[in-house]
Structures are given as structure tokens and as C-alpha cells.
C-alpha atoms as a PDB file:
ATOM      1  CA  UNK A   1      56.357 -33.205  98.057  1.00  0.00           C
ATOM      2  CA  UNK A   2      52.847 -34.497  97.893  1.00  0.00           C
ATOM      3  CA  UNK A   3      52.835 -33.666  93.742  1.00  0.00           C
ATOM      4  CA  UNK A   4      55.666 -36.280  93.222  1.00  0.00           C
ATOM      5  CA  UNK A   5      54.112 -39.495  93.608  1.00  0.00           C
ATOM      6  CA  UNK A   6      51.064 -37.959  91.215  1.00  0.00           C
ATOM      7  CA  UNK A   7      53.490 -37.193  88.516  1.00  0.00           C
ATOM      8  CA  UNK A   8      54.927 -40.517  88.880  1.00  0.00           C
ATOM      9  CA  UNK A   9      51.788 -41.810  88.710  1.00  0.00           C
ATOM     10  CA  UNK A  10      50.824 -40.160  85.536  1.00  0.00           C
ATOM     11  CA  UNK A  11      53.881 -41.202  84.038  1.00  0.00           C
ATOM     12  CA  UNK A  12      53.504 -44.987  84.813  1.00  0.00           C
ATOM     13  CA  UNK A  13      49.297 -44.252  83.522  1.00  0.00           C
ATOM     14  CA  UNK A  14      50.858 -43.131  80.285  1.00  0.00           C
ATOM     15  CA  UNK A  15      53.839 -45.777  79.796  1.00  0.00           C
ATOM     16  CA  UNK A  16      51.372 -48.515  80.161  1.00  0.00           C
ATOM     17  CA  UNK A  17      49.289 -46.770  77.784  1.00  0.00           C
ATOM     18  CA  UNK A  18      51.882 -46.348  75.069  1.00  0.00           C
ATOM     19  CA  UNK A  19      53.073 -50.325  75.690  1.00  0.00           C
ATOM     20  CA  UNK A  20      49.300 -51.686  74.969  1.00  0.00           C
ATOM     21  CA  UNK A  21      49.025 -49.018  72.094  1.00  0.00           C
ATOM     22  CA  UNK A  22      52.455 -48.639  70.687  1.00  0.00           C
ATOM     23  CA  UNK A  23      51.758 -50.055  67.720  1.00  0.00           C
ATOM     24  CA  UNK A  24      48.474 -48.389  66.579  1.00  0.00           C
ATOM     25  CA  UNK A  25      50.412 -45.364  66.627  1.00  0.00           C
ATOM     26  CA  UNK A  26      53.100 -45.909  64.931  1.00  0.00           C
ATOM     27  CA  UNK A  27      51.040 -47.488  62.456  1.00  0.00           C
ATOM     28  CA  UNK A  28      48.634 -44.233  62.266  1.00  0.00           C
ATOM     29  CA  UNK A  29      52.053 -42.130  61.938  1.00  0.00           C
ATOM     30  CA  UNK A  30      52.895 -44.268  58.576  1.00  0.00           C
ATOM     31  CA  UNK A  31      49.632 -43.858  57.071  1.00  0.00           C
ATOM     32  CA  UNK A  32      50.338 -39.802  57.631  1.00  0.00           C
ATOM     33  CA  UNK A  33      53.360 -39.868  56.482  1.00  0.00           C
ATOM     34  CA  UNK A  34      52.527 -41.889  52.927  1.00  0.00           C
ATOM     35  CA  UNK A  35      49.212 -39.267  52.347  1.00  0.00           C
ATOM     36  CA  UNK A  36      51.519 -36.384  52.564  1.00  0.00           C
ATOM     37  CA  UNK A  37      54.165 -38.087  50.212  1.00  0.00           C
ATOM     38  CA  UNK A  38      50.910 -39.319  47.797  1.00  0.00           C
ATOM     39  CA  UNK A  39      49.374 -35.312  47.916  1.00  0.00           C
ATOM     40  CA  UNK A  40      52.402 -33.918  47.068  1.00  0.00           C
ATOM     41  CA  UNK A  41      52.894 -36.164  43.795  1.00  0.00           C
ATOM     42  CA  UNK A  42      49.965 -35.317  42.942  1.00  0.00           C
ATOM     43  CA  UNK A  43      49.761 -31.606  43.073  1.00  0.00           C
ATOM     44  CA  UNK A  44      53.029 -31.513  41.411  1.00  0.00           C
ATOM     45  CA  UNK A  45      55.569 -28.661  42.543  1.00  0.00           C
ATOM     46  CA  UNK A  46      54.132 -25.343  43.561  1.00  0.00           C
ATOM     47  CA  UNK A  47      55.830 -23.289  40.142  1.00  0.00           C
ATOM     48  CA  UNK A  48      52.089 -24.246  38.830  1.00  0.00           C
ATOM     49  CA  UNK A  49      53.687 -26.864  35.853  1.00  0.00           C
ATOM     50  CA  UNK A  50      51.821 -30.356  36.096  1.00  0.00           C
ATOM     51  CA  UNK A  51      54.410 -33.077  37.325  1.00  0.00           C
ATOM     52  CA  UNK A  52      56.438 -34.731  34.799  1.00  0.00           C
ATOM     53  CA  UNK A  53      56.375 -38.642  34.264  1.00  0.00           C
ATOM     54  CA  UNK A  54      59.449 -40.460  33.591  1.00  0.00           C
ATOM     55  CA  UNK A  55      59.030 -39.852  29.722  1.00  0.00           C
ATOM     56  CA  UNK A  56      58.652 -36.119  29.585  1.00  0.00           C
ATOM     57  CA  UNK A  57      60.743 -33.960  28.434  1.00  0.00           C
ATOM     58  CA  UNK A  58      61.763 -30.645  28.766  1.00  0.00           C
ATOM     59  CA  UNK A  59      63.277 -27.756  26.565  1.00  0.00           C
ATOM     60  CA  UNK A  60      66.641 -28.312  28.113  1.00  0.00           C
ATOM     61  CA  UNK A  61      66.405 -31.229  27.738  1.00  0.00           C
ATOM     62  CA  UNK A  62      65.623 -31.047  23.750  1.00  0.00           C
ATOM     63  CA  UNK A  63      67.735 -28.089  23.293  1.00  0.00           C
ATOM     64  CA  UNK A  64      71.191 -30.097  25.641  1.00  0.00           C
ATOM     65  CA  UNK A  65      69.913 -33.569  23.492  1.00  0.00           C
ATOM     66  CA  UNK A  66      70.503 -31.189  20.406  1.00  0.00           C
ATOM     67  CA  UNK A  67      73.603 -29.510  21.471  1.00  0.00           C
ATOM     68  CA  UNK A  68      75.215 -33.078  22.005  1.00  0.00           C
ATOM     69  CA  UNK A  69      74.077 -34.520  18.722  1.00  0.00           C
ATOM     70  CA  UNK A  70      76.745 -33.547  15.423  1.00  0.00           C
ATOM     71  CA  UNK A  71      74.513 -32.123  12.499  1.00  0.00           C
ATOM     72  CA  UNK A  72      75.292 -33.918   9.048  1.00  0.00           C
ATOM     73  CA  UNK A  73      77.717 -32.782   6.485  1.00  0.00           C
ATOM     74  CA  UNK A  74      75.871 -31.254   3.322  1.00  0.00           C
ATOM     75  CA  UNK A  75      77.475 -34.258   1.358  1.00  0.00           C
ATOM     76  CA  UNK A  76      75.811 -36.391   4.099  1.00  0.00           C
ATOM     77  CA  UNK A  77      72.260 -34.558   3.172  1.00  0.00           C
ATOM     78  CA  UNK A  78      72.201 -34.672  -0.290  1.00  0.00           C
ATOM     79  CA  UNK A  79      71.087 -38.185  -1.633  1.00  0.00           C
ATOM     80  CA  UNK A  80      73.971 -40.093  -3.674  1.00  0.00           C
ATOM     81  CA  UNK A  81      71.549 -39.714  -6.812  1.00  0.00           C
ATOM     82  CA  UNK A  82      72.064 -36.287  -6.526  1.00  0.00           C
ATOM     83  CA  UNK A  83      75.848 -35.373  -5.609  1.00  0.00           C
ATOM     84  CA  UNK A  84      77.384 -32.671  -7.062  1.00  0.00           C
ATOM     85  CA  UNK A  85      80.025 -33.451  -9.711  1.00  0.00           C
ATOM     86  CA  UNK A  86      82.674 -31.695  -8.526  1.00  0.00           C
ATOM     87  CA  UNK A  87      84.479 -31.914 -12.308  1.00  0.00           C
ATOM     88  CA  UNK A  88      81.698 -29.950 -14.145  1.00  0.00           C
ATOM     89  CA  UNK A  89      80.183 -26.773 -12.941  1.00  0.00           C
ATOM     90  CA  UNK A  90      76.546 -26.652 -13.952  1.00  0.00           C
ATOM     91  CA  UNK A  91      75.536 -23.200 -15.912  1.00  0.00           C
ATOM     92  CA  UNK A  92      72.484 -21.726 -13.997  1.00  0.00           C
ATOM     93  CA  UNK A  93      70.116 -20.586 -16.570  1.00  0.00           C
ATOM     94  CA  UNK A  94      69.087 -16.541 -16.779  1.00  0.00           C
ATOM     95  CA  UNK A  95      65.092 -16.344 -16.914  1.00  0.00           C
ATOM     96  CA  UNK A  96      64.125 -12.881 -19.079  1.00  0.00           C
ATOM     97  CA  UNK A  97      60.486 -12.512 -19.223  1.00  0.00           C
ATOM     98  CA  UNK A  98      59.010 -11.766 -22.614  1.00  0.00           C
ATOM     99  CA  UNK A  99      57.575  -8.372 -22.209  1.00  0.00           C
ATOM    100  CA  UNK A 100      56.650  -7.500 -26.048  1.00  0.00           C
ATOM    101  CA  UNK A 101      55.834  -9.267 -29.135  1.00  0.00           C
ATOM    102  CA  UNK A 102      58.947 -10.104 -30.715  1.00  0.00           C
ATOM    103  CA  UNK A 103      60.775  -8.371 -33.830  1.00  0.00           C
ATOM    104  CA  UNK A 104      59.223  -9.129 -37.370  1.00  0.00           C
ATOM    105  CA  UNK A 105      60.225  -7.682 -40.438  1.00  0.00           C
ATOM    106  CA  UNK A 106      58.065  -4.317 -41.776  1.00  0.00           C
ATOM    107  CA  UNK A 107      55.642  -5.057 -45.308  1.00  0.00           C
ATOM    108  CA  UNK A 108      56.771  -3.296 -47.962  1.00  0.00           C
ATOM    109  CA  UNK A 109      55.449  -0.158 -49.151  1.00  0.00           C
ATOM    110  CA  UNK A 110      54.944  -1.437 -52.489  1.00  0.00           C
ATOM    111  CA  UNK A 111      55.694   2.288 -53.720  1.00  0.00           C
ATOM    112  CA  UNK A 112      52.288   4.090 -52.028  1.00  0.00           C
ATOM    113  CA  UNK A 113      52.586   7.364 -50.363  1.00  0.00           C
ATOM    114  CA  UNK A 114      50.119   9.549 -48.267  1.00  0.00           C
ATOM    115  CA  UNK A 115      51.937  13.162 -48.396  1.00  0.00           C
ATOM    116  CA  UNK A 116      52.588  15.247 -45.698  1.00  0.00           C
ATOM    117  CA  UNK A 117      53.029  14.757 -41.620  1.00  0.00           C
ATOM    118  CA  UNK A 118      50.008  14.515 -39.851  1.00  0.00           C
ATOM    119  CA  UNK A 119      51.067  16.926 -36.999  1.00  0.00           C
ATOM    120  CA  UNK A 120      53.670  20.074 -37.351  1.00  0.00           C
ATOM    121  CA  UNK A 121      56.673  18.542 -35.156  1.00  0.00           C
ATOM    122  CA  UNK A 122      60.029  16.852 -35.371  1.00  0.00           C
ATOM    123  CA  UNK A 123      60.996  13.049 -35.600  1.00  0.00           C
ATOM    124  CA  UNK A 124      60.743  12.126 -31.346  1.00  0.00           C
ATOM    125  CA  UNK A 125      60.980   8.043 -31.205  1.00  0.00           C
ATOM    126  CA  UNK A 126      60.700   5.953 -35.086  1.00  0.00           C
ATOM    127  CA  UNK A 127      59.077   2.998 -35.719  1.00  0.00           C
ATOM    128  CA  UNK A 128      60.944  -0.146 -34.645  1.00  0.00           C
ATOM    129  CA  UNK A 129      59.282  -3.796 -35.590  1.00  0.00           C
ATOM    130  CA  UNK A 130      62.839  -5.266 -36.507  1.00  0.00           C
ATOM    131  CA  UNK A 131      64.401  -4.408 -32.796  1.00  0.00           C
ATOM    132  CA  UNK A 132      63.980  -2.982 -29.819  1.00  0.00           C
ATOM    133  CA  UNK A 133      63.876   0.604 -28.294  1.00  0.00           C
ATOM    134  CA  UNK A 134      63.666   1.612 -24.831  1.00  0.00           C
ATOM    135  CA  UNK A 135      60.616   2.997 -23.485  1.00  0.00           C
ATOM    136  CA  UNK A 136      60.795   5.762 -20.866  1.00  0.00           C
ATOM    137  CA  UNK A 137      57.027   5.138 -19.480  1.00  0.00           C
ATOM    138  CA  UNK A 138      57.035   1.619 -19.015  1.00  0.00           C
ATOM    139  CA  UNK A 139      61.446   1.301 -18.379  1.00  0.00           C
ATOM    140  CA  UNK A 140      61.723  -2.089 -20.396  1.00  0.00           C
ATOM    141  CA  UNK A 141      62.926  -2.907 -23.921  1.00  0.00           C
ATOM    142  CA  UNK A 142      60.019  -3.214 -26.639  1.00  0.00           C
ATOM    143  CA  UNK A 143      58.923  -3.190 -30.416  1.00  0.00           C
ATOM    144  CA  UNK A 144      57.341   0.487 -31.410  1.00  0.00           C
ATOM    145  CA  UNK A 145      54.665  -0.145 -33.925  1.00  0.00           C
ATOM    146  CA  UNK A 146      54.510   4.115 -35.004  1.00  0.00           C
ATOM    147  CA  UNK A 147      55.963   6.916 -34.922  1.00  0.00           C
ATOM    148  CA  UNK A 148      56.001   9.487 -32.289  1.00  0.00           C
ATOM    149  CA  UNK A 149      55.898  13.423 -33.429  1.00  0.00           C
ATOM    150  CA  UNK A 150      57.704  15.628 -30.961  1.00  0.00           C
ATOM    151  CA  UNK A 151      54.180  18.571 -30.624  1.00  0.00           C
ATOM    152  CA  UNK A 152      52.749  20.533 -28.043  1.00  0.00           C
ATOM    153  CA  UNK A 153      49.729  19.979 -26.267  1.00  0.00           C
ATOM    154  CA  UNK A 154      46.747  21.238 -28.649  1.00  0.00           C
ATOM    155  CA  UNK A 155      48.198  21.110 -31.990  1.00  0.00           C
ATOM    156  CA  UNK A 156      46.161  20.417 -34.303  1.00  0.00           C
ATOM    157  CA  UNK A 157      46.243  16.533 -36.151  1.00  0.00           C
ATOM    158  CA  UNK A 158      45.755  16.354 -39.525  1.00  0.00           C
ATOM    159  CA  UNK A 159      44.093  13.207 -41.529  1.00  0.00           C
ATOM    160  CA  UNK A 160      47.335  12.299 -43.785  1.00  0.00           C
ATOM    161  CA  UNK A 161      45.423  11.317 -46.834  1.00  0.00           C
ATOM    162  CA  UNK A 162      41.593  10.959 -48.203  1.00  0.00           C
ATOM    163  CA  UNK A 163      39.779   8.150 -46.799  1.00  0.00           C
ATOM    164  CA  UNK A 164      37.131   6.782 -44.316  1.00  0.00           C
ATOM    165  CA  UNK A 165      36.701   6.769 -40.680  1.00  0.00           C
ATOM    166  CA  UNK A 166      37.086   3.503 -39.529  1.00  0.00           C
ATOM    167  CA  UNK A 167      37.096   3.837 -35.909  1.00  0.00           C
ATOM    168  CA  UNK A 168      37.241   6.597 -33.401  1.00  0.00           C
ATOM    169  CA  UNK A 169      38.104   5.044 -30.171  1.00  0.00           C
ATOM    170  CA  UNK A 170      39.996   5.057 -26.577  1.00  0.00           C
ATOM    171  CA  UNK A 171      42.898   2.595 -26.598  1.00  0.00           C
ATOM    172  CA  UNK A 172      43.640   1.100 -23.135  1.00  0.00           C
ATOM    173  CA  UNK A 173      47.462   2.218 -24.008  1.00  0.00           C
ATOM    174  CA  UNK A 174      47.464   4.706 -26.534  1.00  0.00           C
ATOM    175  CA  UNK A 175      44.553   6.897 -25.522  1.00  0.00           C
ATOM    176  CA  UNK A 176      41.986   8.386 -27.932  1.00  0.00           C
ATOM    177  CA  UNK A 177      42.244   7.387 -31.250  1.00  0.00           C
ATOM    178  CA  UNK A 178      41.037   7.762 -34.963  1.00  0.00           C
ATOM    179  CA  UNK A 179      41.415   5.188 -37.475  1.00  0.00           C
ATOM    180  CA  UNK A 180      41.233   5.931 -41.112  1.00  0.00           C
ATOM    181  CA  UNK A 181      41.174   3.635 -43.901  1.00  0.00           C
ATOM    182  CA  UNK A 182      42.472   4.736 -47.513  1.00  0.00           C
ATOM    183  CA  UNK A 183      41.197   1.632 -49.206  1.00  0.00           C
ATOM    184  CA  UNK A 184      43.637  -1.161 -51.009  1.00  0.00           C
ATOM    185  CA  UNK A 185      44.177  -2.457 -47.516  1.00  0.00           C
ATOM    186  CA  UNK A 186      46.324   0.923 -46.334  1.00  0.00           C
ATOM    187  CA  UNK A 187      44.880   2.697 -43.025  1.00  0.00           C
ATOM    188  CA  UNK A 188      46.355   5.080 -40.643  1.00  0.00           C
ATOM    189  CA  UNK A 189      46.155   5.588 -36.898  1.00  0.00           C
ATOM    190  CA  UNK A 190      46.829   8.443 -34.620  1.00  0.00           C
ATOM    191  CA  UNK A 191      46.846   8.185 -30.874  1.00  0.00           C
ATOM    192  CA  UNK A 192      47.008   9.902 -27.547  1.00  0.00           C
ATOM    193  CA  UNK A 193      44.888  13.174 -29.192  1.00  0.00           C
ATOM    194  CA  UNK A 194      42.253  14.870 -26.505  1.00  0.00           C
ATOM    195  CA  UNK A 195      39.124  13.155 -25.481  1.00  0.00           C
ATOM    196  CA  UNK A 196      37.185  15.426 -27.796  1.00  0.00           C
ATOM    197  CA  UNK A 197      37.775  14.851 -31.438  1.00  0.00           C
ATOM    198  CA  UNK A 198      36.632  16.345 -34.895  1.00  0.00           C
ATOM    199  CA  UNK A 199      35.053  13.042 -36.866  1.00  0.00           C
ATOM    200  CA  UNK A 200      33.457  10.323 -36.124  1.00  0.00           C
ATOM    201  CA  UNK A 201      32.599   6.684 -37.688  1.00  0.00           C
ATOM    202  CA  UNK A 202      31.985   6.509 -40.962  1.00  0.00           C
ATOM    203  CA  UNK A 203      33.184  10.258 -41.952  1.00  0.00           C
ATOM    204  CA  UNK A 204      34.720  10.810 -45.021  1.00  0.00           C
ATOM    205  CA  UNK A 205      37.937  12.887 -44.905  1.00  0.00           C
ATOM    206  CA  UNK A 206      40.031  14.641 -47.296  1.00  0.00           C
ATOM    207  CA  UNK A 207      43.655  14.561 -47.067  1.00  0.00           C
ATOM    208  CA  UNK A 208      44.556  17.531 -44.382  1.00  0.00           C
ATOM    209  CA  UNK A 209      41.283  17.971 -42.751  1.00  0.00           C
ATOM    210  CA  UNK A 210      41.465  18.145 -39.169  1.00  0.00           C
ATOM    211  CA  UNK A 211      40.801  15.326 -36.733  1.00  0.00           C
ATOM    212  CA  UNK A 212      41.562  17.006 -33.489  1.00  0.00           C
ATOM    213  CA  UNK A 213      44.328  17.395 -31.398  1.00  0.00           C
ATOM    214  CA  UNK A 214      47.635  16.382 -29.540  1.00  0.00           C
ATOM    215  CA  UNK A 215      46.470  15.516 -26.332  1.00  0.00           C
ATOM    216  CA  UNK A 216      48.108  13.018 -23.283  1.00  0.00           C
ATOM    217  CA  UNK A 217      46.184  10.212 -23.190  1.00  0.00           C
ATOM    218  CA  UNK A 218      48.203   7.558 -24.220  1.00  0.00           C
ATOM    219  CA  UNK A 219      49.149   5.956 -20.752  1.00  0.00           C
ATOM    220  CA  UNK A 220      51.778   4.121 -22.417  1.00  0.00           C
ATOM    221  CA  UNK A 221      53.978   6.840 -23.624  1.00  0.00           C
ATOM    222  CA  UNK A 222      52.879   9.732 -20.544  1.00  0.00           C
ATOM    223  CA  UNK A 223      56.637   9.801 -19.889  1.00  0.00           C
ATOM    224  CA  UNK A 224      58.004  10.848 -22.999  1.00  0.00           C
ATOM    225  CA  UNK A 225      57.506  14.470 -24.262  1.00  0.00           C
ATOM    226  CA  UNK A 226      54.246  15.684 -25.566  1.00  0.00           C
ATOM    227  CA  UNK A 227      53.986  13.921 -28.730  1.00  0.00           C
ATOM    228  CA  UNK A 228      51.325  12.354 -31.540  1.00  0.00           C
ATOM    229  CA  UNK A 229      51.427   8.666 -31.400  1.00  0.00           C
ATOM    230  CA  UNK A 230      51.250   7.958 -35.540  1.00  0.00           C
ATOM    231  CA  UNK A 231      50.771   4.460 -37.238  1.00  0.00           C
ATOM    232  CA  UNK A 232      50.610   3.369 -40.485  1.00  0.00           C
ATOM    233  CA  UNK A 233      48.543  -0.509 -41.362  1.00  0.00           C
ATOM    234  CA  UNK A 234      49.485  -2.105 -44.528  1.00  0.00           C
ATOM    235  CA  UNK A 235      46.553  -5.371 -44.743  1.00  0.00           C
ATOM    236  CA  UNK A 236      46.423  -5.029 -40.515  1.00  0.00           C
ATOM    237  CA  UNK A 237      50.286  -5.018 -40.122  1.00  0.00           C
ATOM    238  CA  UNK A 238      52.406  -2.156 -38.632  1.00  0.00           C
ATOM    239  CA  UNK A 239      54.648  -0.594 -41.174  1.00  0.00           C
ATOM    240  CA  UNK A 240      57.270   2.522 -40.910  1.00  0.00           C
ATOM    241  CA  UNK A 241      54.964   5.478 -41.499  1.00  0.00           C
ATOM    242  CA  UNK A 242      58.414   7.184 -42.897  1.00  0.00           C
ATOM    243  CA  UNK A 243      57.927   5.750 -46.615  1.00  0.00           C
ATOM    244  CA  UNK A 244      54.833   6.890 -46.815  1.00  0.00           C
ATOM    245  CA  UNK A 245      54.838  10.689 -45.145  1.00  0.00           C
ATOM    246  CA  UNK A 246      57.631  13.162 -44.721  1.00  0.00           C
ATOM    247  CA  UNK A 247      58.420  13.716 -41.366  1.00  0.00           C
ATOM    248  CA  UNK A 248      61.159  16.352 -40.272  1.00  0.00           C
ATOM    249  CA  UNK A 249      64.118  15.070 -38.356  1.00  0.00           C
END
């Protein structure tokens, strides 16, 4: 009974207290209130992304933005320069590359002749200037400036008339080569013979005497059966080495 009046003491200590300092602490309350508002703006929210301003933007936002918004017509896209006649239908053009020299017409022979094959073997692809033949190794259509003579590996080449050695040479397509020249502008050429050859520069050669042999060197033609790659020059130009040796069909 004696604890009452203290209580009611203390209460009355702590009314008066709160009347003379009311305000302070309700002002003090504010100020707490407003720093916890101001920290959490500026932390931003706790998923670790910085806070976004009032002109940011989000991928939802782009991608709902997008959604709503009706993508143009392809006659809406194309400039009015530019529309599409719909009366005439445009041809698209085809673009074929130009993978070989194109077709010429062959010299004459003017009536010369050599004599016999240069290799024992049958007719395998003739000589085309005038149009073109299909080439196994490198699968496209082409101009064949000799004429390839169906022989085994090691057969022996002949020279197919008298004359000089011109050249004696490896051809970055045809493989090893010997060039003779038979004078009044007439030479002969035979490719794709081994890496090891009979003559050499400046030999002179009677008709028949060996030059060396079939070989495969001629990257060009690796596809086709074993053959001798055989050309005949009249003044520099490619002409059919069949009017001017016999060659069996």
C-alpha cells in the first residue's frame, strides 16, 4: 500500500516530463523516420540492381512497348522509289563463273604431218578448242588443248618427229614435260611423264627416240585413267594433234 503513491508519483514525474518535452520528441521521431525512408532510396532494393529513376527502363518494359507496337507492312518498308511493279516480274539473272578460256577455232594444219603416236595406247579424251568437255579431276566444263593416250604407267614416250628440245620442264597442271620444236613454227608437247626423263634442253632428237615415260604427274588430269597428256603448237597455238599423228581409236 505504501508503493502506490510512489508509482503515482512516477507517473505524474514522467507526464510533466513528456508535456515540457513533447515536442522535441516527436520532432526527433520525424527526423528517424525521413533517414530510414532517405537510406533506403538510396541503397536501392536488396535484389543487388541500382534503383531506377523515373526514365529507366526495363526489358519488360521494351519487350511489352514492342509487343503493343504493329510492325510495318513490307509495302510500308520499301521506299515508293522502289515498289515492286506488280504487272512485270523482273528476270533474276544466273551468274556462271568463267572457269576456262573460251572456245576458239583450231589453225590449220596447212597439210604437215609428224608420223606415228607418241605413246602405244588408244584415243582416251581428244582435243577440244571449239567446245567444251567435262573434266573428271577438276568436275567443271573446259577447253582441252591435247590429246590424252589411254597407257600404263611406265610406257615408254616417244619424240613424234625430228627436232630440238625446247624445254624440259614441270607444269604446275600437267606435270613433267618435254617440249620439242620441229622448226617452221610446229612444236610438240607431252605431259604428265615421270620426274626422270631421257633429254634435256637443247637435245637434238630423231623422230621415235625415247623421251621417257608415262608417269602421273599431271595434277590436272590425276582422275582420269593413266594416260600421256599430248599437244601439238602450230606458231604457239593449240591445234588437234589428230592431223598430224595417227592415233588408234
Amino acid at each position: 500500500m505504501k508503493k502506490y503513491p510512489l508509482k503515482k508519483k512516477r507517473r505524474g514525474v514522467f507526464a510533466a516530463f513528456a508535456k515540457r518535452n513533447g515536442a522535441y520528441a516527436a520532432a526527433a521521431a520525424c527526423l528517424a523516420v525521413l533517414g530510414l525512408a532517405a537510406a533506403g532510396l538510396w541503397a536501392g532494393p536488396d535484389d543487388g540492381q541500382p534503383a531506377r529513376s523515373s526514365g529507366d527502363e526495363t526489358l519488360a518494359d521494351v519487350t511489352s512497348n514492342a509487343a503493343q507496337t504493329p510492325l510495318p507492312t513490307a509495302a510500308e518498308s520499301t521506299p515508293a522509289s522502289v515498289q515492286p511493279d506488280k504487272g512485270v516480274r523482273t528476270p533474276v539473272p544466273t551468274l556462271v563463273p568463267d572457269m576456262t578460256k573460251a572456245p576458239e577455232p583450231s589453225p590449220s594444219p596447212e597439210g604437215r604431218s609428224l608420223g606415228a603416236s607418241p605413246v602405244d595406247g588408244t584415243l582416251l579424251r581428244p582435243y577440244s578448242m571449239d567446245a567444251l568437255i567435262w573434266s573428271v579431276t577438276l568436275r567443271q566444263w573446259m577447253t582441252h588443248p591435247g590429246a590424252d593416250i589411254r597407257a600404263p604407267k611406265g610406257t615408254p614416250v616417244y619424240a613424234a618427229g625430228a627436232g630440238t628440245v625446247a624445254r624440259v620442264y614441270a607444269d604446275d597442271l600437267l606435270g613433267m614435260t618435254v617440249e620439242i620444236d620441229h622448226g617452221g613454227g610446229l612444236s610438240t608437247l607431252y605431259c604428265g611423264l615421270k620426274q626422270e626423263v631421257g633429254v634435256k634442253e637443247g637435245d637434238r632428237v630423231e623422230a621415235r627416240a625415247e623421251l621417257g615415260e608415262v608417269g602421273d604427274t599431271a595434277i590436272s588430269e590425276c582422275a582420269e585413267e593413266s594416260h600421256l597428256h599430248f599437244e601439238v603448237r602450230l606458231d604457239g597455238r593449240p591445234v588437234d594433234p589428230e592431223g598430224f599423228v595417227l592415233i588408234k581409236k
